[in-house]
Protein backbone atom coordinates (compact mmCIF):
# COMPACT_ATOMS: atom_id res chain seq x y z
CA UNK A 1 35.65 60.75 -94.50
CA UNK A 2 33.29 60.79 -91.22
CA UNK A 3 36.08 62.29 -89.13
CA UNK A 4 36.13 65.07 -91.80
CA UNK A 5 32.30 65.43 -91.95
CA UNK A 6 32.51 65.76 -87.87
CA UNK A 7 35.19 67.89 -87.90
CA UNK A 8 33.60 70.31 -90.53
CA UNK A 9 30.39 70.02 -87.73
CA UNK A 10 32.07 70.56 -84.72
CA UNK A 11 33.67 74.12 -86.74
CA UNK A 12 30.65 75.50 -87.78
CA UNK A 13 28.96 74.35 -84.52
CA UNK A 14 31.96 76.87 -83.28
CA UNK A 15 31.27 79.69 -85.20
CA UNK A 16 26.92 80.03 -84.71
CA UNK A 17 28.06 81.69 -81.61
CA UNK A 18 30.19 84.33 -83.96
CA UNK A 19 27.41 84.96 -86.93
CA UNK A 20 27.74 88.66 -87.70
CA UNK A 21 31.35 88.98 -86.73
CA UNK A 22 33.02 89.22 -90.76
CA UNK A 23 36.37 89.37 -88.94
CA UNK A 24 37.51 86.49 -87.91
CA UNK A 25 39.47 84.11 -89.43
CA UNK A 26 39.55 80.18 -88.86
CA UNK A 27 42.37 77.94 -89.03
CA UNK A 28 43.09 77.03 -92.89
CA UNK A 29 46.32 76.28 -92.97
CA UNK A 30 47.59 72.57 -95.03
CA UNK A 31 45.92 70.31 -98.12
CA UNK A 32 43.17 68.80 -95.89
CA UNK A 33 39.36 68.58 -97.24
CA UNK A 34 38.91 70.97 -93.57
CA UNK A 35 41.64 73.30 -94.79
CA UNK A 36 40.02 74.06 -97.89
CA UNK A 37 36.52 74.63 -95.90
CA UNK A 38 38.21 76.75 -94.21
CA UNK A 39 39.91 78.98 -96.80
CA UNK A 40 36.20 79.02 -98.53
CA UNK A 41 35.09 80.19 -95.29
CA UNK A 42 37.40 83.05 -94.94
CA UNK A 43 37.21 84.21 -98.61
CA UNK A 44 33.51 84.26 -98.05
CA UNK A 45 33.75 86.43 -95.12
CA UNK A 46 35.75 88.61 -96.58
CA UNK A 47 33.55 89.28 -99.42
CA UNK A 48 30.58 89.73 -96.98
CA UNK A 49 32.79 92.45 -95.30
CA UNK A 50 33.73 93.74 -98.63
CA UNK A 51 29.96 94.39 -99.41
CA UNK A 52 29.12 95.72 -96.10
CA UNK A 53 31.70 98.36 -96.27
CA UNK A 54 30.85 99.11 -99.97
CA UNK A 55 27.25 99.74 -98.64
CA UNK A 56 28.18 101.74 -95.78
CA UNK A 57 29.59 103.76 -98.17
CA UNK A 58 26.77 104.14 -100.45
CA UNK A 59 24.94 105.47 -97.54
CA UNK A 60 26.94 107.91 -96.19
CA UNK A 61 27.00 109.24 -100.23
CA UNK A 62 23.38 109.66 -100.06
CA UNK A 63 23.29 111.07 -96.74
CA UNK A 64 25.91 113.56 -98.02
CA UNK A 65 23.96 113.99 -101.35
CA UNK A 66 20.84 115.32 -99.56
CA UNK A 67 22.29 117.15 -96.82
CA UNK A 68 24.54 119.04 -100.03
CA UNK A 69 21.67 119.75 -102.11
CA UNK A 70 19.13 120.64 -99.40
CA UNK A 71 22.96 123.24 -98.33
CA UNK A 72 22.85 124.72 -101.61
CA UNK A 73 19.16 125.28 -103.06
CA UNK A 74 18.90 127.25 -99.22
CA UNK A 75 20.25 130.10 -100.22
CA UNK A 76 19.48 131.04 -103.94
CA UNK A 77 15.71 129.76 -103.31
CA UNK A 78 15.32 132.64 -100.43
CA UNK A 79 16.18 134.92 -102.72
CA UNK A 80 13.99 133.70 -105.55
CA UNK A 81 11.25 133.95 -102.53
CA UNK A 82 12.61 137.55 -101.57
CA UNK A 83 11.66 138.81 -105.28
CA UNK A 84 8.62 137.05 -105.83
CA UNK A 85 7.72 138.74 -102.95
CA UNK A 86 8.51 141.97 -103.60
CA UNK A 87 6.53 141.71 -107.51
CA UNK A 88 3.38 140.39 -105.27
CA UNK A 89 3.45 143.43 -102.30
CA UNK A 90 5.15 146.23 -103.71
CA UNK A 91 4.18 148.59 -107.11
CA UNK A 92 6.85 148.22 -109.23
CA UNK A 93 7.89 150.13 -112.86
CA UNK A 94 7.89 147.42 -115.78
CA UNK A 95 11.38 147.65 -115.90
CA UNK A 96 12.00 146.83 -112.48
CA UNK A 97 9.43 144.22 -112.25
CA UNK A 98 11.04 142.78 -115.49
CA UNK A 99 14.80 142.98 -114.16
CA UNK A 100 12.99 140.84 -110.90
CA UNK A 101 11.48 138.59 -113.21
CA UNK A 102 14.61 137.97 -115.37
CA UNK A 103 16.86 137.29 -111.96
CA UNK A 104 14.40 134.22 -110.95
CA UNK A 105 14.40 133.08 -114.05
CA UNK A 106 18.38 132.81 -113.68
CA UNK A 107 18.34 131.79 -110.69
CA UNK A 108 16.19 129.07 -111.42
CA UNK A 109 18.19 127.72 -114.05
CA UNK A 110 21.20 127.83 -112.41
CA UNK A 111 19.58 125.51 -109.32
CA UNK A 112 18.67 123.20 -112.28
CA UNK A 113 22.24 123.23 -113.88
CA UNK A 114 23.92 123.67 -109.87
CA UNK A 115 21.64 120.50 -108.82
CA UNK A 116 22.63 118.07 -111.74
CA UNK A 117 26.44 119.42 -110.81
CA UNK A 118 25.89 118.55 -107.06
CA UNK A 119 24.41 114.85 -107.81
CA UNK A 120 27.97 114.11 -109.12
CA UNK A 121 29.90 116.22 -107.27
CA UNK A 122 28.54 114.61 -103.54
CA UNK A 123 28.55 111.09 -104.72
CA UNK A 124 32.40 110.53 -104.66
CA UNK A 125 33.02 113.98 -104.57
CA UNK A 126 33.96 113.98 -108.37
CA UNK A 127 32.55 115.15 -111.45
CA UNK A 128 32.82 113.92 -114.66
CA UNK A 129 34.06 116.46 -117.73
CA UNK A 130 30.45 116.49 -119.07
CA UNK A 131 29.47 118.43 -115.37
CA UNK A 132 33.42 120.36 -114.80
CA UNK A 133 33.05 123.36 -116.89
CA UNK A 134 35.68 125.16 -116.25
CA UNK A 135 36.05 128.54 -118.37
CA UNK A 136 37.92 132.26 -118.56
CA UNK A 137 35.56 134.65 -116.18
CA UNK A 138 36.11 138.47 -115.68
CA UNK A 139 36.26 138.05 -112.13
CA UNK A 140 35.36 141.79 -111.11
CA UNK A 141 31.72 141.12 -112.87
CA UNK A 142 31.44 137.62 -111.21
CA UNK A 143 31.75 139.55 -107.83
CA UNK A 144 29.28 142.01 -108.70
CA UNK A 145 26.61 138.78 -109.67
CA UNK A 146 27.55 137.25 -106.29
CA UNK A 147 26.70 140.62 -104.27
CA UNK A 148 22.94 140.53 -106.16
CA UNK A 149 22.57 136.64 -105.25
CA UNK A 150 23.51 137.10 -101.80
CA UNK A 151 22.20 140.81 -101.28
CA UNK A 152 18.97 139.23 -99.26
CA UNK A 153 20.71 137.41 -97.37
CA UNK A 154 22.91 140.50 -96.29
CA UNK A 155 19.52 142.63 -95.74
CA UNK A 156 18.23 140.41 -93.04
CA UNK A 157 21.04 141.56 -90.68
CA UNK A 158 21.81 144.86 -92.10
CA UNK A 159 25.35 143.90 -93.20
CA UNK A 160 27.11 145.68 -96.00
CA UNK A 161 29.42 143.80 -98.06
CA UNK A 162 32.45 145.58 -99.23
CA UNK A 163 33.75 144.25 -103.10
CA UNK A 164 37.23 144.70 -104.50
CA UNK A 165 38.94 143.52 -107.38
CA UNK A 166 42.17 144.27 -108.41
CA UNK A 167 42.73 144.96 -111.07
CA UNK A 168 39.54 145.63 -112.66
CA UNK A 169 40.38 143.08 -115.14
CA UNK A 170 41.12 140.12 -113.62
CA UNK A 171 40.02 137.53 -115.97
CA UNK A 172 40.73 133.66 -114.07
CA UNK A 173 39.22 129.85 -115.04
CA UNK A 174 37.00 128.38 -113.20
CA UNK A 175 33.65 126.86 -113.53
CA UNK A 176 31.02 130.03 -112.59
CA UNK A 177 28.10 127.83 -110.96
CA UNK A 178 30.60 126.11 -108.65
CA UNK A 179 32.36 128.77 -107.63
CA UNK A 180 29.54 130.91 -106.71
CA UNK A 181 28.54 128.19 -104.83
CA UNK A 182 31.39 128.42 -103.43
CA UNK A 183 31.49 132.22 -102.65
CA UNK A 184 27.80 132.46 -101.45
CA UNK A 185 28.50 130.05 -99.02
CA UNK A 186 31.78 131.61 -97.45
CA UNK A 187 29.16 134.92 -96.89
CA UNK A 188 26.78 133.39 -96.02
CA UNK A 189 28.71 131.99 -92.96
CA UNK A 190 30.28 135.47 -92.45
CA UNK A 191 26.98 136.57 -92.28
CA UNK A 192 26.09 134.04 -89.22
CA UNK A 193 29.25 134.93 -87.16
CA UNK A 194 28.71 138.50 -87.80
CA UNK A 195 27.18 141.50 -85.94
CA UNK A 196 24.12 143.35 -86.98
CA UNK A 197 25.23 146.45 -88.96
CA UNK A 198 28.74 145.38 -89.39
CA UNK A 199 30.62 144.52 -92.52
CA UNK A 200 32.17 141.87 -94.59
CA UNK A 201 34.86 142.00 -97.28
CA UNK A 202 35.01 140.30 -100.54
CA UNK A 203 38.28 140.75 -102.47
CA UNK A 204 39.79 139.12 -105.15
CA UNK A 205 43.46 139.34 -106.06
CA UNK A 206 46.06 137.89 -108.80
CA UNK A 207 46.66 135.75 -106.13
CA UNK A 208 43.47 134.63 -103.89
CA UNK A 209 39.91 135.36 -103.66
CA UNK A 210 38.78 136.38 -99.83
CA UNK A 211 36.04 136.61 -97.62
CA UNK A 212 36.29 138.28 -94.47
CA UNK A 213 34.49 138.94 -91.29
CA UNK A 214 34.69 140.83 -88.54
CA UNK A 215 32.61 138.65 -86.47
CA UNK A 216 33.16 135.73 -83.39
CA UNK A 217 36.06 134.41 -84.68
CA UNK A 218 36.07 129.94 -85.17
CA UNK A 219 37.79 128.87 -81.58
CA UNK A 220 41.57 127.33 -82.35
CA UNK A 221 40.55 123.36 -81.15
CA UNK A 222 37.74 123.76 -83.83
CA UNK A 223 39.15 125.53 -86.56
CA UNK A 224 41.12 122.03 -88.54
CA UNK A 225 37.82 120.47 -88.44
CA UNK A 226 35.19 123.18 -90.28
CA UNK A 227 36.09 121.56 -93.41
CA UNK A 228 34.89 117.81 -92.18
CA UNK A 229 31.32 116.81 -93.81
CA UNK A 230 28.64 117.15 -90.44
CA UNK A 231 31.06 119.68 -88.50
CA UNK A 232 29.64 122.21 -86.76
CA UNK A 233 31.36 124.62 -84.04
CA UNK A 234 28.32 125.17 -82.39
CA UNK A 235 25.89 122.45 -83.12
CA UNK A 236 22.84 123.70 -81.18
CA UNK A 237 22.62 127.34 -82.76
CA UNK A 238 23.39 125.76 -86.06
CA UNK A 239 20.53 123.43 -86.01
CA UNK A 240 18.45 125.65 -84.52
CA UNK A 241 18.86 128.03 -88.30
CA UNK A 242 18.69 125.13 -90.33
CA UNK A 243 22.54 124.04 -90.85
CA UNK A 244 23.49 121.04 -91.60
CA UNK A 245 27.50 121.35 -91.40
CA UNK A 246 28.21 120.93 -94.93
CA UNK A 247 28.99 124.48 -96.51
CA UNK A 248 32.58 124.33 -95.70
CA UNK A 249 33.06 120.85 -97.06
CA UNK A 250 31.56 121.28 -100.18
CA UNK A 251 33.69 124.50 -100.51
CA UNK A 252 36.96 123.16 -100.46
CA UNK A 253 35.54 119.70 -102.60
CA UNK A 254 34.69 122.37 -105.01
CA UNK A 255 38.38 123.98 -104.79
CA UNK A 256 40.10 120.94 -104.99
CA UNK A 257 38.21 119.82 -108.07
CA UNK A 258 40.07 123.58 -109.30
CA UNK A 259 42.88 122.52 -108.07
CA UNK A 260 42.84 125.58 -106.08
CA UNK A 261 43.83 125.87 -102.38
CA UNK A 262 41.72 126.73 -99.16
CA UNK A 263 43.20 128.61 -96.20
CA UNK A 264 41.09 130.03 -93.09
CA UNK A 265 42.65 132.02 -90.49
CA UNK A 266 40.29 133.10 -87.68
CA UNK A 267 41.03 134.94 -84.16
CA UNK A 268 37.63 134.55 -81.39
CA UNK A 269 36.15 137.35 -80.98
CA UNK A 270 37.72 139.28 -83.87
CA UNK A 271 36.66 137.74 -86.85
CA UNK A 272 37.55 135.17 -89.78
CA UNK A 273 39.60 135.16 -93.31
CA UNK A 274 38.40 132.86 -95.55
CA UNK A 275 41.33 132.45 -98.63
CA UNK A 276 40.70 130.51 -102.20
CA UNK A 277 44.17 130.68 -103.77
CA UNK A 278 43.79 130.56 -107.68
């Protein structure tokens, strides 16, 4: 019994030096009292290690969560702002200054309905059926909405956006608030690699919904990577506008969830095509 007592000791006088090192493993092999010590020893460092990863994890989902929402109430809020600051500065009729007052009122509401979706959506990147509302949408009119959304954004470069559907319609399933998300942000980073006074394309298909550009182009090396949470081609310019990399990532989260498929084809200097395929 003493030799046991001084040989369980002299091993944990061994491993003070290694505190904070969850990988290693000590001897634990046989029926001895020491072997047993051992194979408590290892189990319990293998739980520790267990709960550190599990709250590495936790924290990357929150750093994703804020990064994603702070992503996606950018662009709908400066156009809430755009409005409000028209009805402030500029005489309106009552029926425009109603149809202004009506679109922030949507807009708002969908950030409240988008923002619960996106608490859910970032965590694991799944949402549960109560947040997954998937439904039949006449696609041509759910361009047309995405044009007005995004229409300040476009105005601040001078870009027009070109919007086809064919045929007129095109009725597909898909959950609206997600997939403008979605669509908003595949212009809105058109709109960054494009050109003052150029144009982009939206055009949606039996088979795909596309964005294009006709703008810098995504170099080769870079363009497997856009779709990585924190990725950014060029990470000074981004930061500089307020990017946080995550636009691309939540896109094709939000296509998967559809069960839809993303493909992006870009040449430098000539441009990019962004594909959803139904």
């Amino acid at each position: 019994e003493d030799r046991a007592q001084e040989a369980v000791m002299q091993l944990f006088e061994d491993l003070l030096p290694k505190l904070g090192n969850y990988e290693i493993k000590v001897p634990a092999e046989g029926k001895t009292e020491l072997a047993q010590v051992g194979k408590s020893f290892n189990l319990m460092t293998g739980k520790v290690r267990e709960q550190i990863e599990k709250l590495s994890s936790v924290n990357q989902a929150q750093r994703q969560l804020l990064g994603s929402l702070a992503h996606e109430l950018k662009t709908p809020m400066t156009a809430i702002i755009g409005y409000a600051d028209t009805l402030l500065t500029v005489r309106l009729t009552p029926e425009r200054q109603e149809k202004a007052l009506i679109y922030i009122e949507n807009e708002c509401r969908r950030l409240s309905r988008l923002s619960m979706k996106m608490l859910e959506l970032t965590g694991l990147y799944e949402a549960s059926e109560d947040s997954f509302n998937p439904a039949e949408i006449q696609v041509d009119n759910f361009l047309k909405e995405v044009k007005e959304l995004i229409d300040c954004r476009l105005q601040e470069k001078n870009i027009s956006l070109d919007v086809f559907c064919e045929p007129k319609e095109l009725v597909k399933k898909f959950d609206q608030d997600l997939m403008i998300s979605v669509v908003t942000n595949l212009i809105d980073n058109a709109v960054k690699a494009s050109r003052k006074e150029s144009k982009i394309v939206l055009e949606a298909t039996p088979d795909h919904l596309m964005v294009q550009d006709f703008g810098k182009g995504i170099p080769k090396e870079d363009l497997e990577m856009v779709t990585e949470p924190f990725y950014m081609v060029d990470k000074s310019r981004s930061r500089a506008k307020g990017s946080v990399g995550l636009g691309l990532s939540l896109c094709q989260k939000i296509i998967e969830l559809h069960d839809f498929q993303l493909k992006i084809e870009s040449n430098p200097g000539k441009g990019t095509t962004v594909s959803v395929f139904w």
